[in-house]
C-alpha atoms as a PDB file:
ATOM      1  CA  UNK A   1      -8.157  -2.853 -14.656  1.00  0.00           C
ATOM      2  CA  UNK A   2      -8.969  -3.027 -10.912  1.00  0.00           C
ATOM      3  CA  UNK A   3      -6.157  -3.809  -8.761  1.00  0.00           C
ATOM      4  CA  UNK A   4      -8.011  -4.751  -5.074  1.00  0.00           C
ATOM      5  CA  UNK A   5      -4.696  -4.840  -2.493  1.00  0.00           C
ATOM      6  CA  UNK A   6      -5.058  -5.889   0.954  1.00  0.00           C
ATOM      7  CA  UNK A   7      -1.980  -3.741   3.373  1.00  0.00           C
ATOM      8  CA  UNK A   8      -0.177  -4.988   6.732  1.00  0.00           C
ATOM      9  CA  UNK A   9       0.379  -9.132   5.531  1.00  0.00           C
ATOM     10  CA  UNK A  10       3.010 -10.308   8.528  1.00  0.00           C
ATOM     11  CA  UNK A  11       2.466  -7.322  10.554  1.00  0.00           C
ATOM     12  CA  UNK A  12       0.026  -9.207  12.833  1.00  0.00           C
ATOM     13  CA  UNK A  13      -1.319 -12.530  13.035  1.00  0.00           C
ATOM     14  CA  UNK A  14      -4.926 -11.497  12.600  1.00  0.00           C
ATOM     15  CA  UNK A  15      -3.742  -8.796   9.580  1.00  0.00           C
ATOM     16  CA  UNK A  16      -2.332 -12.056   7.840  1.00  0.00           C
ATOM     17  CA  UNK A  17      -5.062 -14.545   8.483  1.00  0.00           C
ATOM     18  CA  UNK A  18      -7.781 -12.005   7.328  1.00  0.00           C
ATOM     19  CA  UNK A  19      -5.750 -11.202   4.414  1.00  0.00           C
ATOM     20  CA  UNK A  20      -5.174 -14.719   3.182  1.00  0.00           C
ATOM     21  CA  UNK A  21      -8.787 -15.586   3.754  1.00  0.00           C
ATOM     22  CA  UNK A  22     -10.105 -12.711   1.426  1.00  0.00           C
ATOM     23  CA  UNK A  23      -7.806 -13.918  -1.152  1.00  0.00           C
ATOM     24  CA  UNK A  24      -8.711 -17.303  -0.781  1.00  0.00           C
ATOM     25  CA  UNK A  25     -12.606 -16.207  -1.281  1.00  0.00           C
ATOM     26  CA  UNK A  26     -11.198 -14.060  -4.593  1.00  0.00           C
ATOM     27  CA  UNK A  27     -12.225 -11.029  -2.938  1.00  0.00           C
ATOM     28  CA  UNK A  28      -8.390  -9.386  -3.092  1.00  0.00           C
ATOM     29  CA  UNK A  29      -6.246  -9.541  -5.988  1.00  0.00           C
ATOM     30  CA  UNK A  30      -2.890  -9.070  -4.182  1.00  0.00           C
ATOM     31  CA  UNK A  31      -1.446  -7.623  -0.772  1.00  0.00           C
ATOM     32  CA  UNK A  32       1.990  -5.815   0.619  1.00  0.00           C
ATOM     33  CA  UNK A  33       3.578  -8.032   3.253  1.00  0.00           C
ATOM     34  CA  UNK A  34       5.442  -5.808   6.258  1.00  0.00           C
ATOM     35  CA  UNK A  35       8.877  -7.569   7.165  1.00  0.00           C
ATOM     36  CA  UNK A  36      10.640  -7.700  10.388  1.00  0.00           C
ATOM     37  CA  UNK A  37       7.243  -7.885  12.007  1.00  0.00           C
ATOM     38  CA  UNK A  38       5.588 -10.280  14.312  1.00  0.00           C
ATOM     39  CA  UNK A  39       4.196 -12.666  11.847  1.00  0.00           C
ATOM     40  CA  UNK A  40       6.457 -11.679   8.766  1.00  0.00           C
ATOM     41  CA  UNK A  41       8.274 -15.126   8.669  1.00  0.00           C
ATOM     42  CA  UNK A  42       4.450 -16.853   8.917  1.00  0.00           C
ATOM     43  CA  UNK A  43       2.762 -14.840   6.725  1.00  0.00           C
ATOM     44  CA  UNK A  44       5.268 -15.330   3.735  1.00  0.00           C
ATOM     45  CA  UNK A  45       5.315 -19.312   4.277  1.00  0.00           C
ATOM     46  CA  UNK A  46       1.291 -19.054   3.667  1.00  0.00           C
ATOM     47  CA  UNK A  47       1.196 -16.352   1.105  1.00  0.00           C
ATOM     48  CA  UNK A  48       3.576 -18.475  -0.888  1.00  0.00           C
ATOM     49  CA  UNK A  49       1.660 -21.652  -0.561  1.00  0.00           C
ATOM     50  CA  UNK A  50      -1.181 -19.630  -1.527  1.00  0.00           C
ATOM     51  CA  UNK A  51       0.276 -18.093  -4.738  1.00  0.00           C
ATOM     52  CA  UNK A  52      -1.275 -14.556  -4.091  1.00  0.00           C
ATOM     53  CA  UNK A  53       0.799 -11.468  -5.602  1.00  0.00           C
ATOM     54  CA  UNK A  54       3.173 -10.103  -3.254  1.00  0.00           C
ATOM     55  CA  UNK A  55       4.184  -6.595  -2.646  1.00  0.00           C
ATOM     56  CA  UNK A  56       7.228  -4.414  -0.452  1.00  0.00           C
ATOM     57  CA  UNK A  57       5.083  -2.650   2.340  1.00  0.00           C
ATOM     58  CA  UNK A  58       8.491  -0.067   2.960  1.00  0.00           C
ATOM     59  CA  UNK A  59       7.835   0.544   6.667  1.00  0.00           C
ATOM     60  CA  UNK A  60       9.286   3.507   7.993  1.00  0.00           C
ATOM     61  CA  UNK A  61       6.868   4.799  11.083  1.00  0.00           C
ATOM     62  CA  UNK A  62       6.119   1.602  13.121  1.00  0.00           C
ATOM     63  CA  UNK A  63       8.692  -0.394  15.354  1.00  0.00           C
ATOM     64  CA  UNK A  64      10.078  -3.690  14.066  1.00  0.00           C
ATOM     65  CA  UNK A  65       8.399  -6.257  15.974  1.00  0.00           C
ATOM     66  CA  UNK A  66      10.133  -9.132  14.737  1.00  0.00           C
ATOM     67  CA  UNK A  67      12.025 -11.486  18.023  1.00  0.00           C
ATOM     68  CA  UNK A  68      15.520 -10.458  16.581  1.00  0.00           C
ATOM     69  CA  UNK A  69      16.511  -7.490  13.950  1.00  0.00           C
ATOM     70  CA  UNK A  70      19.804  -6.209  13.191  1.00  0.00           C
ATOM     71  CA  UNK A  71      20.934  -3.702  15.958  1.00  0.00           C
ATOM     72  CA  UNK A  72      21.725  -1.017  13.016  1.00  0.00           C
ATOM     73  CA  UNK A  73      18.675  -1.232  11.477  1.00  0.00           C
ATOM     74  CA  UNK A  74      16.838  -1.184  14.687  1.00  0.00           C
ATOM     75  CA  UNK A  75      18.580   2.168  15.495  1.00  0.00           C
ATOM     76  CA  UNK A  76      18.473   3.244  11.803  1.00  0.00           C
ATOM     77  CA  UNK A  77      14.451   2.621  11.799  1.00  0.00           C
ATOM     78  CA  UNK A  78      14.312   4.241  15.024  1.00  0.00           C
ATOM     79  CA  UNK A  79      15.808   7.763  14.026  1.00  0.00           C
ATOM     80  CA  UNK A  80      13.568   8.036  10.902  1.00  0.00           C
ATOM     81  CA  UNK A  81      10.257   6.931  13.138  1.00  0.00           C
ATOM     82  CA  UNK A  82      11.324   9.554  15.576  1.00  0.00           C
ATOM     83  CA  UNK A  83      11.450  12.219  12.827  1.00  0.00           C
ATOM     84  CA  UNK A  84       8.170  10.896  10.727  1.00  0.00           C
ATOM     85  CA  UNK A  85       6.240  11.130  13.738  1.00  0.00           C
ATOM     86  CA  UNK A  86       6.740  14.569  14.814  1.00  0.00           C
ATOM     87  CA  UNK A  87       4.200  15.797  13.101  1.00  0.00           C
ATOM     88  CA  UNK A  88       1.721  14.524  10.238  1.00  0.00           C
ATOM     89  CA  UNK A  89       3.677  17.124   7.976  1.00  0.00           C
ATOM     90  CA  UNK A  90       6.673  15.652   8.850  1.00  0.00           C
ATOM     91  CA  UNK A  91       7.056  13.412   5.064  1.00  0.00           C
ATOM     92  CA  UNK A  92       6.495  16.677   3.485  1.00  0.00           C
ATOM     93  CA  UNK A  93      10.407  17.563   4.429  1.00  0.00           C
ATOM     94  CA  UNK A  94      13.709  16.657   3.431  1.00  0.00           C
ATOM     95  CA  UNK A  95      16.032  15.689   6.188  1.00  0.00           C
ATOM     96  CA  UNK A  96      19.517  15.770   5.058  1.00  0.00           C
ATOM     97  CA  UNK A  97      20.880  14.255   7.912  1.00  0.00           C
ATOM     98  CA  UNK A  98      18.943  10.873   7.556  1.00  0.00           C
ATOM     99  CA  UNK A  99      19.973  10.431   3.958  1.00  0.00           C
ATOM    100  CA  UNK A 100      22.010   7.232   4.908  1.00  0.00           C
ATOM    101  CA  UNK A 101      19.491   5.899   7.301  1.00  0.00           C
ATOM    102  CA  UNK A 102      16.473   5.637   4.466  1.00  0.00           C
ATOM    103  CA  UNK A 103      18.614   3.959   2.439  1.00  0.00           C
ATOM    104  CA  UNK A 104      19.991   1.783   4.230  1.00  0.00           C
ATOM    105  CA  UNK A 105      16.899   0.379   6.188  1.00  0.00           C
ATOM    106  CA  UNK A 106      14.595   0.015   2.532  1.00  0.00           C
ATOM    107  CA  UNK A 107      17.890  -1.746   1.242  1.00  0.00           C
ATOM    108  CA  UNK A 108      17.365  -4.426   4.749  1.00  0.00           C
ATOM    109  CA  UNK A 109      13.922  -4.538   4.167  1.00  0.00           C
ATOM    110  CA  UNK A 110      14.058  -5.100   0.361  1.00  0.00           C
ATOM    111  CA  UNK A 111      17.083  -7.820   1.040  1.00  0.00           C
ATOM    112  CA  UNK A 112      14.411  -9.571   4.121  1.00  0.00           C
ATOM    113  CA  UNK A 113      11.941  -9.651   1.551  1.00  0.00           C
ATOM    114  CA  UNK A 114      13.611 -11.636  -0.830  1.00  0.00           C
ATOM    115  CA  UNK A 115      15.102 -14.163   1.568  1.00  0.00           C
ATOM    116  CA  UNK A 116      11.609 -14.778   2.851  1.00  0.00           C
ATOM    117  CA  UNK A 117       9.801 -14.829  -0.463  1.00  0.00           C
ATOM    118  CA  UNK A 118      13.084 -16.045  -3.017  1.00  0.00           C
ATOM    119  CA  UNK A 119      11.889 -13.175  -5.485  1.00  0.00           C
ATOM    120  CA  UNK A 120      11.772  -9.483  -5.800  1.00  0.00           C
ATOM    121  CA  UNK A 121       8.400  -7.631  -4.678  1.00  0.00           C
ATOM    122  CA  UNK A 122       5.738  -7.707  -6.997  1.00  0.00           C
ATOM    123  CA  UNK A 123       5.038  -4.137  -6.240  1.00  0.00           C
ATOM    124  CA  UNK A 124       6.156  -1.195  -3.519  1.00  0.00           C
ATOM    125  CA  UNK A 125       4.058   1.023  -1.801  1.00  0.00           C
ATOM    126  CA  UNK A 126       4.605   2.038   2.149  1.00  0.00           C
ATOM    127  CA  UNK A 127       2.672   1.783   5.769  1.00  0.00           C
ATOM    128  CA  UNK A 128       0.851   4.768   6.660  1.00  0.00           C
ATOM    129  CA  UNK A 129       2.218   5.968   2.810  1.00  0.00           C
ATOM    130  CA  UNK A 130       5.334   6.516   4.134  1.00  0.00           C
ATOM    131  CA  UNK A 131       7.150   5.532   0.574  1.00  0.00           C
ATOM    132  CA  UNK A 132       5.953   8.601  -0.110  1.00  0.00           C
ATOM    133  CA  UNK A 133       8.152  10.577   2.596  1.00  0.00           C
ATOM    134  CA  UNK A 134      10.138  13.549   0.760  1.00  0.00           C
ATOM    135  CA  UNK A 135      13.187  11.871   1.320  1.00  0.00           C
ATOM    136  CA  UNK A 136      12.069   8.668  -0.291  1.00  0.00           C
ATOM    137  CA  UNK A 137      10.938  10.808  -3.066  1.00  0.00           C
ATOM    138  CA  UNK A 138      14.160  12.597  -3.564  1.00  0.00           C
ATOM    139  CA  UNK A 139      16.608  10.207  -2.937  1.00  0.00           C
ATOM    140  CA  UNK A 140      15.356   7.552  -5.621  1.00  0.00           C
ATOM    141  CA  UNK A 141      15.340   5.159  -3.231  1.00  0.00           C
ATOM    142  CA  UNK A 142      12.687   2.411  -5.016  1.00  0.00           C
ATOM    143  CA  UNK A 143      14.569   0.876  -7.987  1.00  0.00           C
ATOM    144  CA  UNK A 144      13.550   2.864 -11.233  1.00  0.00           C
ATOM    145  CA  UNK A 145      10.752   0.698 -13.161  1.00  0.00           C
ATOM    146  CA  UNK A 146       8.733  -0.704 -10.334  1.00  0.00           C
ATOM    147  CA  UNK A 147       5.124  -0.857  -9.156  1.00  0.00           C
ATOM    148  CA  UNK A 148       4.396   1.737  -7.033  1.00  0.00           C
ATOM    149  CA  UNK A 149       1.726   3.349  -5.226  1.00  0.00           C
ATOM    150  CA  UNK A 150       0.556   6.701  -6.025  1.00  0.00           C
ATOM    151  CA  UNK A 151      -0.872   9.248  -3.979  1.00  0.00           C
ATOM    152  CA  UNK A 152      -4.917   9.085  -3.519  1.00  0.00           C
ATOM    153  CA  UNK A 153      -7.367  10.163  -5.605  1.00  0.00           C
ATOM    154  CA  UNK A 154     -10.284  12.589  -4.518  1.00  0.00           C
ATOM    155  CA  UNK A 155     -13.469  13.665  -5.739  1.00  0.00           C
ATOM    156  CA  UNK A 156     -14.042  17.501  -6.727  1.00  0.00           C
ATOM    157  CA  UNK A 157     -13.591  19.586  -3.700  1.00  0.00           C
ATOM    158  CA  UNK A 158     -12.441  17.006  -1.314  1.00  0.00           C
ATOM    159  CA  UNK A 159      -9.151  18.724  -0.670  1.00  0.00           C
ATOM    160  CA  UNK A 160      -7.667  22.107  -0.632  1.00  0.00           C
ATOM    161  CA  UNK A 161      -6.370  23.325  -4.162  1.00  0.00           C
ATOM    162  CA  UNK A 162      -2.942  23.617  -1.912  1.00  0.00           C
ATOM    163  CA  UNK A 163      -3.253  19.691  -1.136  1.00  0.00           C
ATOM    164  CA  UNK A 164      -4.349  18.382  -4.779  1.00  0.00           C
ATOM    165  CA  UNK A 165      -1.592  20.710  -6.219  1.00  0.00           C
ATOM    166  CA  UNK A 166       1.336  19.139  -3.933  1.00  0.00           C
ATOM    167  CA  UNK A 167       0.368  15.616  -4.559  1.00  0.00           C
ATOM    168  CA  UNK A 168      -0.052  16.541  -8.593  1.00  0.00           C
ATOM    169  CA  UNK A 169       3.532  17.379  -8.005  1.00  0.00           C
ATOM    170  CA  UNK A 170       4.565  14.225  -6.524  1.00  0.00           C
ATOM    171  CA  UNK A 171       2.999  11.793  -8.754  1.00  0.00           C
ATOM    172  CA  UNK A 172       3.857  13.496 -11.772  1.00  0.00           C
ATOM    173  CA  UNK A 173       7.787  12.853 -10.511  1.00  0.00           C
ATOM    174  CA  UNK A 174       6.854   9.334  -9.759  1.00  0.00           C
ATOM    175  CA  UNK A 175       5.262   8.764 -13.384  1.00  0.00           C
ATOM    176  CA  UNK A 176       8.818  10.105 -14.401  1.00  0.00           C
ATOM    177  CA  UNK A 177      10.355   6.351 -12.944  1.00  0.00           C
ATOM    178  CA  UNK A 178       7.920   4.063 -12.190  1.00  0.00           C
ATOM    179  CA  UNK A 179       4.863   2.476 -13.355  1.00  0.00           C
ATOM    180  CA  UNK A 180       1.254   3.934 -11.476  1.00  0.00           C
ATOM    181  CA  UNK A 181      -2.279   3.406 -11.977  1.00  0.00           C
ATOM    182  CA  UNK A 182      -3.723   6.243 -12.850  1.00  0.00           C
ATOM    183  CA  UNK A 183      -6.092   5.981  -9.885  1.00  0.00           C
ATOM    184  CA  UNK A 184      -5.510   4.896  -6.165  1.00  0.00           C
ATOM    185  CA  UNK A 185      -9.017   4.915  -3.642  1.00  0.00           C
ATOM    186  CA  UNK A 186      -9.393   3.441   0.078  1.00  0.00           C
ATOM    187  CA  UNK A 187     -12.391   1.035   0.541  1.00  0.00           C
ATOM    188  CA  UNK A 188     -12.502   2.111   4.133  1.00  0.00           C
ATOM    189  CA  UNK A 189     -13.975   5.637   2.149  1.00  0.00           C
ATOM    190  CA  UNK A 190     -15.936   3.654  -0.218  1.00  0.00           C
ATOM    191  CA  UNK A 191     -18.247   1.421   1.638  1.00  0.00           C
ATOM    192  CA  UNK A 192     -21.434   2.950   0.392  1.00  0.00           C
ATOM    193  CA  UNK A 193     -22.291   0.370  -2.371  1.00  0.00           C
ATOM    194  CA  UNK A 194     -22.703   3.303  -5.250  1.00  0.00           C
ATOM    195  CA  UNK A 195     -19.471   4.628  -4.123  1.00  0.00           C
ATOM    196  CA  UNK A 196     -17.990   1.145  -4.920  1.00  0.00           C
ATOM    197  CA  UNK A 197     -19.863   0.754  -8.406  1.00  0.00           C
ATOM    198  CA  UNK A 198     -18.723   3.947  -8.988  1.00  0.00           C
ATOM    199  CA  UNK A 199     -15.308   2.889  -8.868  1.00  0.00           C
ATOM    200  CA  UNK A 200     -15.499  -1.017 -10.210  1.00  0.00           C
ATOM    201  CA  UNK A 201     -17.097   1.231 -13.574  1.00  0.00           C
ATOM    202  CA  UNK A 202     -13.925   3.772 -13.600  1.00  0.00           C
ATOM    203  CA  UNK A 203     -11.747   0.421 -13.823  1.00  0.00           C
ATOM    204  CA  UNK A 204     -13.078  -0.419 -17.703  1.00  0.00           C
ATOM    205  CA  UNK A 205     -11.651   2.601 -18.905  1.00  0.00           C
ATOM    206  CA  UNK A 206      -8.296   2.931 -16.422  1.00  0.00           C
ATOM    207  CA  UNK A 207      -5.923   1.197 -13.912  1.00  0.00           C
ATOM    208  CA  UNK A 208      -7.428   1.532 -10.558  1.00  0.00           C
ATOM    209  CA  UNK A 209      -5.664   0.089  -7.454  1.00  0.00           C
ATOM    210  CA  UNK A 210      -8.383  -0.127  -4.233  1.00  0.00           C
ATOM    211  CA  UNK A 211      -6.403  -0.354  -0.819  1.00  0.00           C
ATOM    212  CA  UNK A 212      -8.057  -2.547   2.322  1.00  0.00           C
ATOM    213  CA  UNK A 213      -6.828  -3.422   5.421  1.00  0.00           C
ATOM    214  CA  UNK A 214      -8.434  -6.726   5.778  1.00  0.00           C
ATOM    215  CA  UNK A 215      -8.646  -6.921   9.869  1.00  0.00           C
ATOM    216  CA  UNK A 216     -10.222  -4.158   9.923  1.00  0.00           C
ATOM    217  CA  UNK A 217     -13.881  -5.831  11.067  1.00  0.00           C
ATOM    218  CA  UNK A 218     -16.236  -3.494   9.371  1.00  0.00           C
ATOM    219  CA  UNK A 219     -13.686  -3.968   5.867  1.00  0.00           C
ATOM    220  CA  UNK A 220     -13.793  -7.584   6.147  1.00  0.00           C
ATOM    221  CA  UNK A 221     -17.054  -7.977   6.483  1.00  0.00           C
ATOM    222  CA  UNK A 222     -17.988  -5.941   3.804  1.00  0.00           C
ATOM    223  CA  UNK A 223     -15.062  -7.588   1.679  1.00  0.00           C
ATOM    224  CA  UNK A 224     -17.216 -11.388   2.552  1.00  0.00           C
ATOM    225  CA  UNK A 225     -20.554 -10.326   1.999  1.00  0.00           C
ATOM    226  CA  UNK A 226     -22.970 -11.389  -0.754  1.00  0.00           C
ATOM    227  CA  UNK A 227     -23.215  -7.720  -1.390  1.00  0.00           C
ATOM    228  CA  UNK A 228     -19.878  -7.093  -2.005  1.00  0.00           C
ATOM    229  CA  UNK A 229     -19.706 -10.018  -4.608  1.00  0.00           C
ATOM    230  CA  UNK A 230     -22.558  -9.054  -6.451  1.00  0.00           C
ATOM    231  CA  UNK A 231     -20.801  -5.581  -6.864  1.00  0.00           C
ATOM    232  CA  UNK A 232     -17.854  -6.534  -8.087  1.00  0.00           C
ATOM    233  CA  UNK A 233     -19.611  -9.250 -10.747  1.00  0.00           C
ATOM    234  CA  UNK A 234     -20.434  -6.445 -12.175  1.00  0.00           C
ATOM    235  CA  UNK A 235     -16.856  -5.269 -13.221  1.00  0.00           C
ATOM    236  CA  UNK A 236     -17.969  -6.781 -17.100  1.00  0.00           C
ATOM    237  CA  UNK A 237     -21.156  -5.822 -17.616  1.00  0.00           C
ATOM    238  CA  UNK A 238     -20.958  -1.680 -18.101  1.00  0.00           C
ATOM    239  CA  UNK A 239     -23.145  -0.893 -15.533  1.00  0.00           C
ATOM    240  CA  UNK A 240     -22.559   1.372 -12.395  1.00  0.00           C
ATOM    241  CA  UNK A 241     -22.195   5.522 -11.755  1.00  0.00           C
ATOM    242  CA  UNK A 242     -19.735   7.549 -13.346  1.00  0.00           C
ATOM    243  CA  UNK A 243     -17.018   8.591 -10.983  1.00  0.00           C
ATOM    244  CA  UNK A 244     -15.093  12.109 -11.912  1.00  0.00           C
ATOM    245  CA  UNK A 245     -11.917  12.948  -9.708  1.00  0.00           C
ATOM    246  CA  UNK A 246      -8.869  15.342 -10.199  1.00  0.00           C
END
């Protein structure tokens, strides 16, 4: 099973329009919607007219650009930013002291999501991967059951020992209460058109979710292009390279 997501729906006009017009061509299967956001109230009115699968992008690093959010979770969003972006190794810590702050802003973006799309998300994962933040992680803060993104796969000797070992960690807690494919790639690292056989012939034997963010020029364009289709129309017939990762 391939699972092709496009990230960032609402978070920009141009992030929505580009999004919706890969789905329309069948060239996405599904996409995380950002709320609070510039185009947030936009993009779910056309995504739902659309009928394309709908997922939670928890954001917890960029500001809330929406004309009017809730002065507590402005503030609330605000001190977690501050303390994601202090460093890229920031996720990798609990912060005791922002326990109530993590919760309470997914809770206000979980509750925006449903008003705007009159369901539950189809699926969680987080901008930038911040879902994945230690605290997120610890706390339980995604309901048990759900969707939700893993970490990324890599080929042999792509990262440290260190670095494959920590995320083995974390995905083997996640596995403990929610549902993952058991493979997660970006196409922005899988242009190359044998890297992307490579992984449309991994999905026969195993759940593989592929990540794009559609205005991204050089994604979209490969995303529209006759290439592109003729690499994914291959998904059924058992051709392509073999693709090993750890």
């Amino acid at each position: 099973m391939l699972i092709f997501n496009a990230d960032d729906l609402g978070r920009l006009k141009a992030a929505t329009d580009t999004t919706l017009a890969c789905h329309a061509a069948k060239r996405i299967t599904s996409t995380s919607a950002m709320v609070f956001m510039a185009d947030s109230e936009r993009a779910a009115e056309l995504a739902l007219a659309s009928g394309i699968d709908v997922g939670l992008h928890i954001n917890l690093s960029e500001r809330l650009t929406a004309g009017s959010v809730p002065a507590q979770l402005r503030e609330y969003h605000d001190r977690i930013c501050r303390f994601l972006k202090r460093s890229k190794y920031a996720l990798l810590f609990y912060n005791p002291f922002l326990v109530k702050e993590f919760r309470f802003v997914f809770d206000a973006q979980l509750a925006e999501f449903i008003r705007l799309y009159g369901r539950p998300p189809g699926h969680f994962d987080g901008h930038q991967h911040m879902h994945l933040a230690t605290n997120m992680v610890i706390q339980n803060i995604i309901p048990a059951g759900q969707r939700v993104r893993r970490n990324f796969s890599f080929r042999p000797g792509q990262k440290s020992r260190l670095n494959r070992a920590y995320r083995g960690v974390v995905d083997r807690r996640l596995a403990r209460r929610y549902r993952l494919t058991d493979y997660f790639f970006a196409l922005s690292s899988n242009l190359e058109h044998t890297k992307l056989r490579a992984i449309v012939a991994l999905s026969r034997t195993a759940s593989v979710e592929l990540m794009t963010h559609a205005w991204n020029q050089s994604e979209f364009n490969w995303l529209m292009s006759d290439e592109y289709a003729g690499v994914m129309g291959d998904a059924g017939t058992g051709a392509g390279a073999t693709l090993k990762c750890q």
